[in-house]
Protein backbone atom coordinates (compact mmCIF):
# COMPACT_ATOMS: atom_id res chain seq x y z
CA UNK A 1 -16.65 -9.03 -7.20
CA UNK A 2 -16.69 -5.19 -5.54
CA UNK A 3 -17.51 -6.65 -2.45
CA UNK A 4 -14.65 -9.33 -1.87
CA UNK A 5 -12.12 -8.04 0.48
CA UNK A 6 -8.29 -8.48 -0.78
CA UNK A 7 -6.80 -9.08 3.00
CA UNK A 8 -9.06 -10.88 5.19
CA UNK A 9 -7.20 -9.59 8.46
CA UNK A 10 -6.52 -5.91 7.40
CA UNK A 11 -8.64 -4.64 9.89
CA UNK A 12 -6.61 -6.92 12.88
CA UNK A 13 -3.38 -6.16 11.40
CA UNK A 14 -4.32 -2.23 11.12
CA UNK A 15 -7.10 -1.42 13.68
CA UNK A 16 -6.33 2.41 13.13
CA UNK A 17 -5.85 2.82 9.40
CA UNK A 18 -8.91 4.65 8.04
CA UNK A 19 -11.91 3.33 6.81
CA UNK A 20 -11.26 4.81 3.13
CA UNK A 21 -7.57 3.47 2.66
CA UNK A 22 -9.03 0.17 3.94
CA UNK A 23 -12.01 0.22 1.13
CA UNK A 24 -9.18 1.51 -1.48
CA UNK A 25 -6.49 -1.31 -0.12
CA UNK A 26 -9.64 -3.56 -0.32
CA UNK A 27 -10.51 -2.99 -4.10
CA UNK A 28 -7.16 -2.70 -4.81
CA UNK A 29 -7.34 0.74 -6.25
CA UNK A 30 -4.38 1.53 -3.54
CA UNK A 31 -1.57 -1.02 -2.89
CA UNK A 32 0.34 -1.57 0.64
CA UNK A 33 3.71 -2.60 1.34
CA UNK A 34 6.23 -2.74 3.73
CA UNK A 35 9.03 -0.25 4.13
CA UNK A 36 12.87 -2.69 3.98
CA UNK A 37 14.05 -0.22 6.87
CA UNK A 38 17.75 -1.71 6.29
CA UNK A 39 17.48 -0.01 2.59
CA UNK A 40 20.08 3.18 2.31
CA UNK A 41 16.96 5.10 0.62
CA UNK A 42 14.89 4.76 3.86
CA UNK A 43 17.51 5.54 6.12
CA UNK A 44 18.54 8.67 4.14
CA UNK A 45 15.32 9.99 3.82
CA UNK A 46 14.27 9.15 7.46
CA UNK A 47 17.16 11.77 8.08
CA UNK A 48 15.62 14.49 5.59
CA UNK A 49 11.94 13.78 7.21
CA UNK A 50 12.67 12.50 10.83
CA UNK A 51 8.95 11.17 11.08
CA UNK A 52 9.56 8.55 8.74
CA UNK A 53 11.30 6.25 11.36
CA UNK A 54 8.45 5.57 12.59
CA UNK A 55 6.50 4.11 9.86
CA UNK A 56 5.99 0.79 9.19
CA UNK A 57 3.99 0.25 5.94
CA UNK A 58 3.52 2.75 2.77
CA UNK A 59 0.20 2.97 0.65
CA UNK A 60 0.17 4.15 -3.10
CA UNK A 61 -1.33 4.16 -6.27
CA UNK A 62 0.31 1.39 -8.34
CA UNK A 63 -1.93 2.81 -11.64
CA UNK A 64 0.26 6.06 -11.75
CA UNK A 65 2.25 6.25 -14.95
CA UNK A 66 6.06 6.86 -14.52
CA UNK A 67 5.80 10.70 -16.11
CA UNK A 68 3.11 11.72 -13.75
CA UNK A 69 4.94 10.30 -10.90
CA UNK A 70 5.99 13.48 -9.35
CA UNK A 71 2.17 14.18 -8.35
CA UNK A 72 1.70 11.05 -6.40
CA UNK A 73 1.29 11.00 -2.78
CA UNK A 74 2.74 8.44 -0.46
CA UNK A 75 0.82 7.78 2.48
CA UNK A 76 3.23 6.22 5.51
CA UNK A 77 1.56 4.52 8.06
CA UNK A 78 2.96 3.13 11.61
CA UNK A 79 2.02 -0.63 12.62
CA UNK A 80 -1.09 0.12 13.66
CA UNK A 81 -2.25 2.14 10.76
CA UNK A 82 -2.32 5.36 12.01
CA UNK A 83 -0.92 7.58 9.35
CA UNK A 84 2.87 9.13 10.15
CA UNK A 85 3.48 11.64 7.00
CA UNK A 86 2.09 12.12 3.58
CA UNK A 87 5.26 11.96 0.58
CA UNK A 88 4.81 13.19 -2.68
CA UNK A 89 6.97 11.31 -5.56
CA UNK A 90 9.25 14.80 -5.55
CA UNK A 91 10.24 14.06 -2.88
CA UNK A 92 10.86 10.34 -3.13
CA UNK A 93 10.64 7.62 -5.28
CA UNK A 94 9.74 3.99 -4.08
CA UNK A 95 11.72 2.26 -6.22
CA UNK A 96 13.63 -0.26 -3.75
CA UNK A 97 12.38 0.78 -0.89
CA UNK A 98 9.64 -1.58 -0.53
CA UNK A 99 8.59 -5.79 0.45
CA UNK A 100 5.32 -7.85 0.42
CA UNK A 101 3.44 -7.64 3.26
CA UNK A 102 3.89 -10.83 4.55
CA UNK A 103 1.38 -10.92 7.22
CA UNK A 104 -1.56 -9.47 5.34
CA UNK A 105 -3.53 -12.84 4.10
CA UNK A 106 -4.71 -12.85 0.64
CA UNK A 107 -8.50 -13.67 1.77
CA UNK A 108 -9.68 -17.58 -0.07
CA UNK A 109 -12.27 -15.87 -1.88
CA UNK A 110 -10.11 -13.06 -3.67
CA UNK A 111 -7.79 -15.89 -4.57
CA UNK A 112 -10.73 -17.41 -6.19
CA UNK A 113 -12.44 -15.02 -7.68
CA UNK A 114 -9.03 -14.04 -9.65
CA UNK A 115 -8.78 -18.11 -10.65
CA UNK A 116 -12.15 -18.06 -12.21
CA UNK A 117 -11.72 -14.40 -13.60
CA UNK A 118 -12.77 -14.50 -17.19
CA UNK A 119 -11.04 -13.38 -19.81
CA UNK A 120 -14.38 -11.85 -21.58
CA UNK A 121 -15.16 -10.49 -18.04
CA UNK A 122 -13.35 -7.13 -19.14
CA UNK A 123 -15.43 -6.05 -22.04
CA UNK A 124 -18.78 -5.55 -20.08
């Protein structure tokens, strides 16, 4: 199951995002959204780091516990992946700031390799 790839268009949606946030998107040891540019958080901090306007997307670890939040980074990418600033959770939190990425598709077989995922599969 390490080799199924998560988004089967990643690479078309995000032809500059580097090869080792596409493997970690990929086995899901990172998560990507999209940045809700009309929330007040964005807009406020895109005034405290002036970069941030142009960034499209935002990839994290969604395995970081809430108390060790504060050593997180953010990584903020622009539409073509290309990364636009690094943000460490002092310096923001994510909470509300984020969508689904609509246009990334969920490949077939990730979708059915999670449907026949089984239960007992853990333990080993």
């Amino acid at each position: 199951m390490h080799n199924i790839e998560k988004y089967d268009n990643l690479k078309d949606v995000m032809p500059k995002l580097q090869s080792v946030l596409v493997e970690a998107i990929q086995s899901e040891f990172l998560e990507i959204k999209k940045i809700n540019k009309e929330c007040e958080k964005y807009i406020a901090s895109c005034h405290q780091m002036p970069e941030l306007k142009n960034a499209e997307y935002v990839i994290f670890s969604q395995h970081t516990k809430k108390n060790e939040h504060k050593y997180e980074v953010f990584v903020f990418i622009d539409g073509q992946g290309n990364i636009v600033r690094h943000v460490t959770g002092r310096e923001m939190e994510l909470y509300g700031l984020l969508n689904a990425c609509s246009n990334l598709h969920v490949s077939d077989e990730f979708v059915e390799s999670h449907i026949h995922c089984d239960t007992d599969e853990s333990r080993h």
